[in-house]
Protein backbone atom coordinates (compact mmCIF):
# COMPACT_ATOMS: atom_id res chain seq x y z
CA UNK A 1 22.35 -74.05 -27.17
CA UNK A 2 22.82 -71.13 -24.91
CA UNK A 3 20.32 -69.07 -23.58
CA UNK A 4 19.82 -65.75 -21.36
CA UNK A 5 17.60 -67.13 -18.60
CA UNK A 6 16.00 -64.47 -16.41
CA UNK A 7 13.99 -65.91 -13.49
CA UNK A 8 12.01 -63.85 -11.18
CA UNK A 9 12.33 -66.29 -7.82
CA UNK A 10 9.13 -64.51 -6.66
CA UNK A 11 7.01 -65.37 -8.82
CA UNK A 12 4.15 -68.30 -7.73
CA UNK A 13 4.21 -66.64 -4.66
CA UNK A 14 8.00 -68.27 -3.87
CA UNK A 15 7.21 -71.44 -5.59
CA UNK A 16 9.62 -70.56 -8.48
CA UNK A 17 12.08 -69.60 -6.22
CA UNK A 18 11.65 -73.26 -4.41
CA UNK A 19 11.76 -74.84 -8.30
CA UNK A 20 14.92 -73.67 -9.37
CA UNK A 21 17.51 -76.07 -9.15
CA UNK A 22 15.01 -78.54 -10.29
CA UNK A 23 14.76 -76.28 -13.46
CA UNK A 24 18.21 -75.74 -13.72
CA UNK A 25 18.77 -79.58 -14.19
CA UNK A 26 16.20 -79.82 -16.96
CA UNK A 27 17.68 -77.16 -18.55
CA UNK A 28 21.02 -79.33 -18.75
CA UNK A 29 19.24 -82.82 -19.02
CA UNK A 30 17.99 -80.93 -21.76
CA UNK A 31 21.16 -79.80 -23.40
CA UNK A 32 20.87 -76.07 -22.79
CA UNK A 33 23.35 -74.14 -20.95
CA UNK A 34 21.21 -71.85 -18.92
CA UNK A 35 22.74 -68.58 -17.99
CA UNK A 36 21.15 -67.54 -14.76
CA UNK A 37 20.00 -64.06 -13.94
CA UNK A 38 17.49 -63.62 -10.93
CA UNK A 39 15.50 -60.71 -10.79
CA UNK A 40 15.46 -58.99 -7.29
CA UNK A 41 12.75 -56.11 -7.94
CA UNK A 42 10.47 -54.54 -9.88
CA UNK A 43 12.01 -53.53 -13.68
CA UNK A 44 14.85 -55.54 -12.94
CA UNK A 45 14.17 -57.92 -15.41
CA UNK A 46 13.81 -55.14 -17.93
CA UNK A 47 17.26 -53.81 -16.74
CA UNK A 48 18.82 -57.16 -17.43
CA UNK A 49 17.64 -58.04 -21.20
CA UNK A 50 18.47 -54.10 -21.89
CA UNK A 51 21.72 -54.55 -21.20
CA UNK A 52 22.45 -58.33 -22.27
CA UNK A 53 24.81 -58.48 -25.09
CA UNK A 54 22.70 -60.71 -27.13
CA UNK A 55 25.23 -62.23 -29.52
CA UNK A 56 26.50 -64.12 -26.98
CA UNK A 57 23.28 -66.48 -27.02
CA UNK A 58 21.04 -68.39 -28.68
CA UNK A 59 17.46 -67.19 -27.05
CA UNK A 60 15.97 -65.80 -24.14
CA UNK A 61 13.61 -67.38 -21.84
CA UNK A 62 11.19 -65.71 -19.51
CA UNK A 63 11.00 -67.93 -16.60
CA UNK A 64 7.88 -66.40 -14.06
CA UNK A 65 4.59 -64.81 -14.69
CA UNK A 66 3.25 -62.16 -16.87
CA UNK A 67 4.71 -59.40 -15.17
CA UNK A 68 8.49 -61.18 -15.66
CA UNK A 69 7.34 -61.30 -19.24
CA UNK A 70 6.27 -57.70 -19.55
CA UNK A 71 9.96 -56.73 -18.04
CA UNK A 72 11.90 -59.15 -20.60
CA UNK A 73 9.88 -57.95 -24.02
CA UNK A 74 10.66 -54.28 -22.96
CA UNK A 75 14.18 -54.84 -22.02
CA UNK A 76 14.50 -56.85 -25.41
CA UNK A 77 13.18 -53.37 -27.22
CA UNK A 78 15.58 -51.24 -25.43
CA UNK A 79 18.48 -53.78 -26.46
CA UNK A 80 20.44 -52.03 -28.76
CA UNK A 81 22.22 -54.87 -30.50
CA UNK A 82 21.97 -55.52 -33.90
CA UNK A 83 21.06 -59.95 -33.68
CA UNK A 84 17.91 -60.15 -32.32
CA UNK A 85 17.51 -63.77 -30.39
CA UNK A 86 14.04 -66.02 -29.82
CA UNK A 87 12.00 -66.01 -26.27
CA UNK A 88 11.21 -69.09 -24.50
CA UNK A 89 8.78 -68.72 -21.60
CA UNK A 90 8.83 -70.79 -18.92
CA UNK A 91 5.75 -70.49 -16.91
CA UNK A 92 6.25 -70.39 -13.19
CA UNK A 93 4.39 -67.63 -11.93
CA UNK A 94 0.66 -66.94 -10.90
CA UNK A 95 -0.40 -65.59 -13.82
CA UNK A 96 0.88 -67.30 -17.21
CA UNK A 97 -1.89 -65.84 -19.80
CA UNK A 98 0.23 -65.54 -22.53
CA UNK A 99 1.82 -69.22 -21.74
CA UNK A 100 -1.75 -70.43 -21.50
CA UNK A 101 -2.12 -69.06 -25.44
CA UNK A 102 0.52 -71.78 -26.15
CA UNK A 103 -1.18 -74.44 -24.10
CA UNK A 104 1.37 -74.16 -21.48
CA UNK A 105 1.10 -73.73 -17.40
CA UNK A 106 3.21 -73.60 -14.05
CA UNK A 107 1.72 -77.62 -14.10
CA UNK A 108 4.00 -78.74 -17.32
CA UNK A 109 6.74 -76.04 -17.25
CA UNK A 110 9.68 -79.07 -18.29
CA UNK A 111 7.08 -79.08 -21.36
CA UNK A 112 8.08 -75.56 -22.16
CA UNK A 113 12.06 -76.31 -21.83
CA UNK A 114 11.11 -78.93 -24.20
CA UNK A 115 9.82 -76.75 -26.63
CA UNK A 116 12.78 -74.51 -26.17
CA UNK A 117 15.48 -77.54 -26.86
CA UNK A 118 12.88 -78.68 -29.63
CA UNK A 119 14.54 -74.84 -31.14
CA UNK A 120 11.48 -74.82 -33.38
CA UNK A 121 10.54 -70.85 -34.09
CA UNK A 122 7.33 -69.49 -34.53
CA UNK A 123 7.12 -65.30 -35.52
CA UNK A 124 4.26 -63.86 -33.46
CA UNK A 125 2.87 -60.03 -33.01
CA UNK A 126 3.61 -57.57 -30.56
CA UNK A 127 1.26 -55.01 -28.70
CA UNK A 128 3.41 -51.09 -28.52
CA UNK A 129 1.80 -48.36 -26.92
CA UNK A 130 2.74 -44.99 -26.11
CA UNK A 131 1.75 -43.35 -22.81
CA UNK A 132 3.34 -40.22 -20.95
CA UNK A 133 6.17 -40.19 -23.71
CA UNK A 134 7.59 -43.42 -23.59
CA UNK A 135 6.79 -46.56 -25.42
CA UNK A 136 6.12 -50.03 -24.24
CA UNK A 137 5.76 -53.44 -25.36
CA UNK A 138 3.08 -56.43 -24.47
CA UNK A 139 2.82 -59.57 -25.47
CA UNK A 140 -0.64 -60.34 -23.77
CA UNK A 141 -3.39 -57.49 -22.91
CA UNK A 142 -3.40 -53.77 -22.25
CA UNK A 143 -6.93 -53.09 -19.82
CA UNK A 144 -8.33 -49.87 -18.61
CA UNK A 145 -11.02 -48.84 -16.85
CA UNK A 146 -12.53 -51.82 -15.00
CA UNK A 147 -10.13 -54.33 -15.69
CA UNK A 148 -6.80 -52.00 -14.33
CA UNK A 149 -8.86 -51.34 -11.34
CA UNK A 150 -8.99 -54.90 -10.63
CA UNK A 151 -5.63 -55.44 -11.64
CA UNK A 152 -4.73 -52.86 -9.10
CA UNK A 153 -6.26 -54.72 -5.92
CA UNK A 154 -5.46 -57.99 -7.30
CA UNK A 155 -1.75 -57.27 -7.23
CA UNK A 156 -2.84 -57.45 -3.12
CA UNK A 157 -4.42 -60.46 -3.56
CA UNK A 158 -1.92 -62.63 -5.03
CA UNK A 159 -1.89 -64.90 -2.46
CA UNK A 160 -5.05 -66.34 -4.01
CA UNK A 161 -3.25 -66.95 -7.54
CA UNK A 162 -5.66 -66.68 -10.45
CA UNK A 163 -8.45 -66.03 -7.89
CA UNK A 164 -7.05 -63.05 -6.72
CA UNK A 165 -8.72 -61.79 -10.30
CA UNK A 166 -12.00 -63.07 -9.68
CA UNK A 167 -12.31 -61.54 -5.80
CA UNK A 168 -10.52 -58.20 -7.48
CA UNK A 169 -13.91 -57.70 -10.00
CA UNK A 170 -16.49 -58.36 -7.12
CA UNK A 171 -14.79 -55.95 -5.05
CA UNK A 172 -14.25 -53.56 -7.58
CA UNK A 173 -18.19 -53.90 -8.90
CA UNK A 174 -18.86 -52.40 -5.20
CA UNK A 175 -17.51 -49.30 -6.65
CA UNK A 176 -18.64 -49.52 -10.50
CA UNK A 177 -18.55 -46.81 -12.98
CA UNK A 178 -18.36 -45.48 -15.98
CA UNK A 179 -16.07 -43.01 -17.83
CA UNK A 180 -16.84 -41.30 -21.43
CA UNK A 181 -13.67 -42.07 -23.61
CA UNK A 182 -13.14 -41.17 -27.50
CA UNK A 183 -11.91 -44.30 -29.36
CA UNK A 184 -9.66 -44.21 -32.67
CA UNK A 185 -9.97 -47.39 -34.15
CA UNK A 186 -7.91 -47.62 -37.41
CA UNK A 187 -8.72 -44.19 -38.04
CA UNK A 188 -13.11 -44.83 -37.43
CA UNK A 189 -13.56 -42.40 -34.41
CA UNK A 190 -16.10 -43.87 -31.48
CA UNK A 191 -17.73 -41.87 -28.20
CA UNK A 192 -18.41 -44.01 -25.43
CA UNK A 193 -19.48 -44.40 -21.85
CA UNK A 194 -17.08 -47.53 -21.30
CA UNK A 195 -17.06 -49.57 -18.01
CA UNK A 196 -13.63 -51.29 -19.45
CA UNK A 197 -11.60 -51.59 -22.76
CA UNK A 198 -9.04 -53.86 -23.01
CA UNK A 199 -7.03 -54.52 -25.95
CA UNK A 200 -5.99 -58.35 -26.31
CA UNK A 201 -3.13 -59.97 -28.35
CA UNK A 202 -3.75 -63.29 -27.01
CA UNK A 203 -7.31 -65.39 -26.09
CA UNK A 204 -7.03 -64.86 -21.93
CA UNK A 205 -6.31 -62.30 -19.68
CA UNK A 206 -5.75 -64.43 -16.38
CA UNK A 207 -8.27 -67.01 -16.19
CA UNK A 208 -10.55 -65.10 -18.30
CA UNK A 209 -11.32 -66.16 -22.07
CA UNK A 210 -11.58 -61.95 -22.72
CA UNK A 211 -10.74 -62.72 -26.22
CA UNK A 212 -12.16 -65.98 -28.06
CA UNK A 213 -10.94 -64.82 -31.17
CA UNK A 214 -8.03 -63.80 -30.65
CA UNK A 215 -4.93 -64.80 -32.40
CA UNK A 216 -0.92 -63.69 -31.90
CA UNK A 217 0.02 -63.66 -35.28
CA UNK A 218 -2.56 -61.92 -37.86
CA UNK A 219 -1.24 -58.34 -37.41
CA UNK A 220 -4.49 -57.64 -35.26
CA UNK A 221 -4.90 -56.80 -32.09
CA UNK A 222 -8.42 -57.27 -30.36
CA UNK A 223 -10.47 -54.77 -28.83
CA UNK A 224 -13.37 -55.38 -26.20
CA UNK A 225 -15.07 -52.65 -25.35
CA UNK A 226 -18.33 -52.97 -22.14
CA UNK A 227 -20.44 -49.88 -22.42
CA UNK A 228 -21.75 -48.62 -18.94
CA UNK A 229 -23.03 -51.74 -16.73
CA UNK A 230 -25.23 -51.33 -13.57
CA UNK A 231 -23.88 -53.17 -10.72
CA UNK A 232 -26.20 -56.55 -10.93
CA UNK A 233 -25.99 -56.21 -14.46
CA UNK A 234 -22.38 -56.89 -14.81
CA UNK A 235 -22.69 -59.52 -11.95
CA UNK A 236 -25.24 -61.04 -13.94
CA UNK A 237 -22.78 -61.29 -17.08
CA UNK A 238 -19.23 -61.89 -15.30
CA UNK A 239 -19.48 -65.38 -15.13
CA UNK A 240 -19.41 -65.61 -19.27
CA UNK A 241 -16.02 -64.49 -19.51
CA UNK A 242 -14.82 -67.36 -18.64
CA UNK A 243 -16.09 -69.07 -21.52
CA UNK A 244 -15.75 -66.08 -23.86
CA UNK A 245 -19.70 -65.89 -24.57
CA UNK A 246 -19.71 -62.47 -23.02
CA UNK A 247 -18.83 -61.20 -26.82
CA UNK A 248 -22.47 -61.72 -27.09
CA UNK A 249 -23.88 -59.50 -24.85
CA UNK A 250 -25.42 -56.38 -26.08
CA UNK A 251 -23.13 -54.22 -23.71
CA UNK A 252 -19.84 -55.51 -25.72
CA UNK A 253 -18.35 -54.55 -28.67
CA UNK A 254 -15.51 -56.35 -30.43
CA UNK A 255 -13.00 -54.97 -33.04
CA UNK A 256 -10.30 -55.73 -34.50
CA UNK A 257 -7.43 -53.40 -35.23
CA UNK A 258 -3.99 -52.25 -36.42
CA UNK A 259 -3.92 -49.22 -34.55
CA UNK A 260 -6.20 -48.04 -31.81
CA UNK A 261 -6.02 -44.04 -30.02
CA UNK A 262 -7.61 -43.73 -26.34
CA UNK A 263 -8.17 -40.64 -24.85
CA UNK A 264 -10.73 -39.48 -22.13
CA UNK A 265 -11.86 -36.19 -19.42
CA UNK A 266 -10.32 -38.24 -17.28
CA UNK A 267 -6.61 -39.45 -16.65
CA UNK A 268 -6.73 -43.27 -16.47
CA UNK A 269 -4.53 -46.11 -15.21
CA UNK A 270 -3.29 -48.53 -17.82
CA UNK A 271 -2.79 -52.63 -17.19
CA UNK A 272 -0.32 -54.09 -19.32
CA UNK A 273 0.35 -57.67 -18.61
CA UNK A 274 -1.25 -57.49 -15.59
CA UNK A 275 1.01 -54.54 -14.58
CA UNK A 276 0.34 -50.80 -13.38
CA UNK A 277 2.13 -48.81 -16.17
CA UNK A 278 1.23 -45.16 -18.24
CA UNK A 279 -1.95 -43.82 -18.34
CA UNK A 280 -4.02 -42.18 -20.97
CA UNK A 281 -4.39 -40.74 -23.72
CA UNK A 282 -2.88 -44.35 -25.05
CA UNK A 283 -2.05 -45.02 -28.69
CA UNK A 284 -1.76 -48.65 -29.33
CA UNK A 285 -0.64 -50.38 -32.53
CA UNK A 286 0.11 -54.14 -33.21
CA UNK A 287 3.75 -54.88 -34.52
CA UNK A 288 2.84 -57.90 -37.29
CA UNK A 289 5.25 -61.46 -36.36
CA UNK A 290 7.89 -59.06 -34.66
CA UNK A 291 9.21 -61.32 -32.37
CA UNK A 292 10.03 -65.06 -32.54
CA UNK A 293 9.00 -67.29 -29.84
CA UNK A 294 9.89 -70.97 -28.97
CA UNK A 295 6.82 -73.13 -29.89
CA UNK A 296 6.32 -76.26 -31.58
């Protein structure tokens, strides 16, 4: 087996960096010639799997965080060859959400290049959106509101790892508000005053069970919407969503959808994967078992 191995040496602040030729071995202990690429900035990754010719391999693998895997999924939709190839993901990075869906974390990554030399395939669904008049792909969340805000001081927190998420909200809830956005969701049209949406292929978004229900591969994608909170109310409900029992809160609304519009007065950030990327108005769809992954 050969795969396309794109490793961000960054991620885990450095610790993937210090774990490479110990992956590198497995990866040969295993059987699996690895073919090395290390990213060396932001988008690189995406730059990479864009312009891999992918007949020369077997898969893919992701090696870093969420962000790595938000770079690799879009390059892999901007690939223009015909033979599309599986995606392993090898978590090594702070935040591994989407690994964490597959029972995986940067504790048991020579688990994951198990699975991958196991070459069993799974199909599972991917998130598109359109924003600003370009697409993009996620395998994990897309957040706005809330959520992207604390996304946005998080990414200067990272030190902390998961934390950085949880010191991100009760900074952010210093500065709470609102904003009134108009919601298409499969074509049922909704007006609210929403302190956060996020949009969820998988159960977590960090360490945060955002989506109990959640599954990657029944051609739904999961919407959470929190109406307006006051500032003790939401600190009052945070510490649910780590068990997911904030879907029961008379604030939140749950849906599930194929295709979801998001537009608002106001111009807001989006978080995809726990990145900084487009802004509204946002139309989301979910792409049913488009992508094979590595999984048992």
């Amino acid at each position: 087996m050969k795969i396309l191995l794109i490793f961000n040496p960054f991620a885990g602040h450095g610790r993937a960096g210090r774990l490479l030729h110990e992956v590198e071995a497995a990866f040969k202990e295993s059987g699996i010639h690895a073919v090395l690429h290390s990213t060396s900035y932001p988008g690189h990754g995406t730059e990479i799997v864009r312009d891999a010719d992918f007949s020369a391999y077997d898969g893919i693998v992701s090696a870093g965080g969420d962000g790595t895997l938000f770079e690799v999924v879009n390059g892999y939709y901007q690939n223009p060859s015909k033979r599309r190839i599986p995606l392993g993901i090898l978590p090594v990075g702070t935040g591994n959400a989407f690994a964490r869906d597959l029972k995986l974390d940067n504790s048991n990554w020579k688990e994951a290049i198990e699975i991958i030399a196991g070459n069993k395939l799974r199909k599972m669904d991917v998130g598109k959106f359109r924003t600003e008049g370009q697409d993009y792909y996620f395998l994990n969340i897309l957040g706005l509101g809330f959520v992207a805000d604390v996304t946005k001081i998080a990414h200067g927190l990272k030190i902390f790892g998961n934390l950085s998420y949880t010191l991100g909200v009760l900074y952010r809830t210093l500065f709470l508000s609102s904003d009134r956005l108009r919601l298409e969701i499969d074509g049922e049209v909704f007006e609210r005053d929403c302190t956060f949406v996020e949009i969820s292929n998988t159960r977590y978004t960090a360490n945060f069970l955002m989506a109990p229900n959640a599954l990657t591969d029944d051609g739904l994608l999961d919407v959470t919407i929190a109406n307006k909170l006051g500032r003790i109310r939401l600190l009052q409900c945070f510490p649910k969503i780590f068990t997911g029992e904030h879907v029961f809160l008379p604030e939140i609304e749950t849906f599930q959808a194929k295709k979801i519009k998001i537009e608002g007065r106001q111009s807001k950030i989006l978080s995809p994967d726990g990145e900084l990327t487009g802004s509204t108005p946002v139309e989301v769809e979910c792409l049913e078992k488009a992508i094979e992954i590595y999984w048992r």
